[in-house]
C-alpha atoms as a PDB file:
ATOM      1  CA  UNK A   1     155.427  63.203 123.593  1.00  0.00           C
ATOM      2  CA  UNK A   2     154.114  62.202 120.217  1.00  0.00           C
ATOM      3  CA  UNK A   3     150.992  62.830 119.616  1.00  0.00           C
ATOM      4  CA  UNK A   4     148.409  59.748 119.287  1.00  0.00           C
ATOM      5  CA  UNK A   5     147.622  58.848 115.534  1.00  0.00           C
ATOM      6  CA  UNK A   6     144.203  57.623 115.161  1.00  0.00           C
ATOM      7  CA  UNK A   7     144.095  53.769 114.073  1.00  0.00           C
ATOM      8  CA  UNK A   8     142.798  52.940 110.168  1.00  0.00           C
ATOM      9  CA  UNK A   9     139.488  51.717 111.275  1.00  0.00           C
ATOM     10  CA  UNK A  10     138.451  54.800 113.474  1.00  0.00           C
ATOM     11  CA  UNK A  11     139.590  57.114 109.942  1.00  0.00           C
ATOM     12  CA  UNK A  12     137.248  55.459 108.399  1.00  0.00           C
ATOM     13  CA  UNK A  13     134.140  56.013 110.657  1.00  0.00           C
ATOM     14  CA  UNK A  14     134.919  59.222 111.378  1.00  0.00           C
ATOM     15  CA  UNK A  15     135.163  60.367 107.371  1.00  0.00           C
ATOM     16  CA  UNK A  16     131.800  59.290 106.551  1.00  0.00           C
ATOM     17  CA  UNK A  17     130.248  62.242 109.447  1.00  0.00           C
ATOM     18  CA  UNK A  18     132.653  64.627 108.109  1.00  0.00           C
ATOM     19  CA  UNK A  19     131.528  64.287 104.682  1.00  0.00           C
ATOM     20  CA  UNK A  20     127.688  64.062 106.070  1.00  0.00           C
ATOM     21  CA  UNK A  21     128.455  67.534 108.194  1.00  0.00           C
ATOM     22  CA  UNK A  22     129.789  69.357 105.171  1.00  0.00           C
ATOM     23  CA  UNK A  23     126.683  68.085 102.763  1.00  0.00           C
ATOM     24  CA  UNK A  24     124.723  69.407 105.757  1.00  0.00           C
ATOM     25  CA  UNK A  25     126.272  72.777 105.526  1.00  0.00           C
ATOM     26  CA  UNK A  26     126.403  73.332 102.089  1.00  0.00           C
ATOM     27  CA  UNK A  27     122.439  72.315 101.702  1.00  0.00           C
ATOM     28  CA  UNK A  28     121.798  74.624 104.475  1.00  0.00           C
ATOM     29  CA  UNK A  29     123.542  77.647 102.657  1.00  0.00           C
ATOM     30  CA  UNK A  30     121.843  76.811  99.328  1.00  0.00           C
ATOM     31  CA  UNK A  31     117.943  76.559 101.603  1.00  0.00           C
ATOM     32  CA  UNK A  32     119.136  80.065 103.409  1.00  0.00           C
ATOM     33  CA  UNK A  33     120.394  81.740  99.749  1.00  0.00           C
ATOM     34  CA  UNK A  34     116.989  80.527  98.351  1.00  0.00           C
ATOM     35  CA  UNK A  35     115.101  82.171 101.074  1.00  0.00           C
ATOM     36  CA  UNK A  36     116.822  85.169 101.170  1.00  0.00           C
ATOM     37  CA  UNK A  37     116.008  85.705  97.620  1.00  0.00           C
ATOM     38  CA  UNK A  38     112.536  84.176  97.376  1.00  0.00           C
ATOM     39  CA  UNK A  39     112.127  87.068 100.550  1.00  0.00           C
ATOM     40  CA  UNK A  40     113.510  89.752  98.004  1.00  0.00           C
ATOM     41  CA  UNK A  41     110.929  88.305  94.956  1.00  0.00           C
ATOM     42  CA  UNK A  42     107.801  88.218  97.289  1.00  0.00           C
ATOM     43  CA  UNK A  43     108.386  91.642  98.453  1.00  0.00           C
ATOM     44  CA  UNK A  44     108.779  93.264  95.279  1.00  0.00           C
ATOM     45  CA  UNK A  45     105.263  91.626  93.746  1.00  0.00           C
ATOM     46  CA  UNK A  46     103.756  93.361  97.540  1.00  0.00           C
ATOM     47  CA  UNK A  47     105.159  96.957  96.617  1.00  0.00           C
ATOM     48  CA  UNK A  48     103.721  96.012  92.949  1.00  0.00           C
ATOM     49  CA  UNK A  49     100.581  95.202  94.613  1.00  0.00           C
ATOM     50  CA  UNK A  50     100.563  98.105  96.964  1.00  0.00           C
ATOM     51  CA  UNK A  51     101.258 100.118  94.512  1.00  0.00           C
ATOM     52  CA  UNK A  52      98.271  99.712  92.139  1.00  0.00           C
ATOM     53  CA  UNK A  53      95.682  99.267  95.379  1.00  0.00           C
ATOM     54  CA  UNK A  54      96.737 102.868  96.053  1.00  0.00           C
ATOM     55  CA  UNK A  55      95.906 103.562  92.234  1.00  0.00           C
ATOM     56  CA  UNK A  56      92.997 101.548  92.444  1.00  0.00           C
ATOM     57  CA  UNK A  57      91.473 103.264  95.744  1.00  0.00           C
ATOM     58  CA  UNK A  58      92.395 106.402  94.013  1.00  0.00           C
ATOM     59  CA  UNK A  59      90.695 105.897  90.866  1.00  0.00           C
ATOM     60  CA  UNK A  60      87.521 104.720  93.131  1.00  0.00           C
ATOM     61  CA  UNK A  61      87.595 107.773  94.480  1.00  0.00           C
ATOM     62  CA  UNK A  62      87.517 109.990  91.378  1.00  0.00           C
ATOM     63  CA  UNK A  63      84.200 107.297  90.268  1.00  0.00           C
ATOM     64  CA  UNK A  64      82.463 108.216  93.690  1.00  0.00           C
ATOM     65  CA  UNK A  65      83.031 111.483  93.035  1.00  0.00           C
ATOM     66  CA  UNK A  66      81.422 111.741  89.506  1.00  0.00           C
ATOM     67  CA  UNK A  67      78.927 109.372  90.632  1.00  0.00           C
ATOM     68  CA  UNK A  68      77.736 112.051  93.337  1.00  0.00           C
ATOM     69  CA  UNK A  69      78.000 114.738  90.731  1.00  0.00           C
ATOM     70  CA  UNK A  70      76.151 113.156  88.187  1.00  0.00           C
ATOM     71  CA  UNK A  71      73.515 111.622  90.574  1.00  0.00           C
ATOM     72  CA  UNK A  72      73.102 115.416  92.837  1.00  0.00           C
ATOM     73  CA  UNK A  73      69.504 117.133  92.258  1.00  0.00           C
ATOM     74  CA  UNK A  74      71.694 119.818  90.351  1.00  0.00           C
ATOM     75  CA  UNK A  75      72.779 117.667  88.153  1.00  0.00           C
ATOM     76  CA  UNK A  76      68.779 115.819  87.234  1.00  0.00           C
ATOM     77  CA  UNK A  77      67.494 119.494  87.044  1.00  0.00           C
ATOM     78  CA  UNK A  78      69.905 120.104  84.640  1.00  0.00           C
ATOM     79  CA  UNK A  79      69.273 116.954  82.477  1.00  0.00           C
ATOM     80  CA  UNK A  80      65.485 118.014  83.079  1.00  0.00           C
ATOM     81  CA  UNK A  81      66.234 121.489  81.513  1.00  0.00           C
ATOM     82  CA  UNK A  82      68.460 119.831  78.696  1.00  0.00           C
ATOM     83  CA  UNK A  83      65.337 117.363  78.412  1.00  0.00           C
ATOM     84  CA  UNK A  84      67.589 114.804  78.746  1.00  0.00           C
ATOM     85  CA  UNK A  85      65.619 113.044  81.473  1.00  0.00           C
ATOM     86  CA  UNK A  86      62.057 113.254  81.671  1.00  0.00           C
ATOM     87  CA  UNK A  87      60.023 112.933  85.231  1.00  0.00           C
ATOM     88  CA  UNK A  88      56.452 111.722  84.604  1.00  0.00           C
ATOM     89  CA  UNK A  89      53.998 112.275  87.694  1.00  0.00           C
ATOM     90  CA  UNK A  90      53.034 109.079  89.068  1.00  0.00           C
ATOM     91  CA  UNK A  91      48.968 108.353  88.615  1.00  0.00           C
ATOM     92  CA  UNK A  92      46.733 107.236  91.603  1.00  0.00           C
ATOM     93  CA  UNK A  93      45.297 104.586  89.460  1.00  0.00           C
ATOM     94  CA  UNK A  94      49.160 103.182  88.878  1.00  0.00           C
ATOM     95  CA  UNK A  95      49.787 102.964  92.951  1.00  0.00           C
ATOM     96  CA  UNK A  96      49.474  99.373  95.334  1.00  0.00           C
ATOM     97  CA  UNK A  97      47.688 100.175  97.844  1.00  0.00           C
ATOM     98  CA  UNK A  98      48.777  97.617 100.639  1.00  0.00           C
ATOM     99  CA  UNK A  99      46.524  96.608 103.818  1.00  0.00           C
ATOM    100  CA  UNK A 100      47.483  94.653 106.444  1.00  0.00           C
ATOM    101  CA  UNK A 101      45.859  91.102 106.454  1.00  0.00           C
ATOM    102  CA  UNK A 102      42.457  89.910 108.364  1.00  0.00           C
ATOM    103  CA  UNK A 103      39.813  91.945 106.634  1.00  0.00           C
ATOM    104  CA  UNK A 104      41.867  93.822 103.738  1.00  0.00           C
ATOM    105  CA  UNK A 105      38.916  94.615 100.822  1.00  0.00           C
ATOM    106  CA  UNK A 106      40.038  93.164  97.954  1.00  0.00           C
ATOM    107  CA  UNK A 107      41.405  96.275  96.154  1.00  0.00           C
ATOM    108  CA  UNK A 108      44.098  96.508  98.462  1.00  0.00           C
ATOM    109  CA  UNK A 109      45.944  93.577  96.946  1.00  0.00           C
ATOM    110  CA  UNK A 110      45.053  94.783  92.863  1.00  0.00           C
ATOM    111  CA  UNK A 111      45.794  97.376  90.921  1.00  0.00           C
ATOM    112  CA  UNK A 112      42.970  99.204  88.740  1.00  0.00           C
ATOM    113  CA  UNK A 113      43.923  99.937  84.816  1.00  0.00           C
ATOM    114  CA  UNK A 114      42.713 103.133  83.686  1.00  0.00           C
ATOM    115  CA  UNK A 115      39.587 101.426  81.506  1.00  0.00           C
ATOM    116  CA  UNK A 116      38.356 100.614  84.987  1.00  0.00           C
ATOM    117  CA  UNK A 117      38.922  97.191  85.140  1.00  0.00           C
ATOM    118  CA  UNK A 118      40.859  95.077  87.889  1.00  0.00           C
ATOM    119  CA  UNK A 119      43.748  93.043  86.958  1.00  0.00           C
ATOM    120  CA  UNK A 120      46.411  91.745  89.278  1.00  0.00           C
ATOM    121  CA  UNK A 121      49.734  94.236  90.586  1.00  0.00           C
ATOM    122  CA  UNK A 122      52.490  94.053  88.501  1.00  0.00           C
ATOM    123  CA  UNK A 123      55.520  96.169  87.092  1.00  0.00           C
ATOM    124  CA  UNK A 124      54.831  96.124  83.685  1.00  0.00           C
ATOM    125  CA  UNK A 125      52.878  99.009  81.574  1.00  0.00           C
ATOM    126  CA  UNK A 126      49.144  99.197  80.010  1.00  0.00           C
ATOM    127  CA  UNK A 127      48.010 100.823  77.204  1.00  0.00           C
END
């Protein structure tokens, strides 16, 4: 038995899906190379990352802790003893006195200035 040659015209279909299966494979390769190394690239920048989070939480940490030393009643009576900071007492004629409303007298809702006058509550200082 010889075996059955295919005729011209069916050659010629059939070349066209060979050539269209190998472009297939080949692009496929290329897309699964690219991947692979676009996978290796994106990992790398997340240790990075990772990396200087851990630095950063780190470096938080040592802030906090200075933070709470330097803010710690310790630490202000020292700065009071250095004279660093200075505590004034706070004057009854510098508080708001606030009343609920219906009926409040009107010097809930003013401050008086130490010449004994009324002006209106606010933050900022008299002479």
């Amino acid at each position: 038995m010889s075996p059955k040659l295919l005729s011209p015209s069916a050659t010629i279909r059939v070349v066209p899906l060979i050539l269209m299966a190998l472009i297939t494979a080949v692009i496929a390769g290329l897309l699964v190379g690219y991947l692979r190394h676009q996978r290796h690239v994106i990992s790398q920048q997340q240790l990075g990352l990772e990396r200087e989070l851990s630095r950063l939480i780190e470096e938080a940490r040592g802030y906090d802790t200075q933070i709470a030393n330097l803010t710690s009643r310790t630490a202000l009576q020292r700065r009071m003893d250095e004279r660093f900071v200075k505590l004034e007492p706070i004057r009854a004629n510098h508080i708001v006195r606030v009343q609920p409303l219906g009926g409040a007298p009107a010097e809930a809702l003013v401050m008086t200035s130490p010449t004994g006058g009324i002006r209106p509550a606010s933050n900022q200082r008299t002479r």
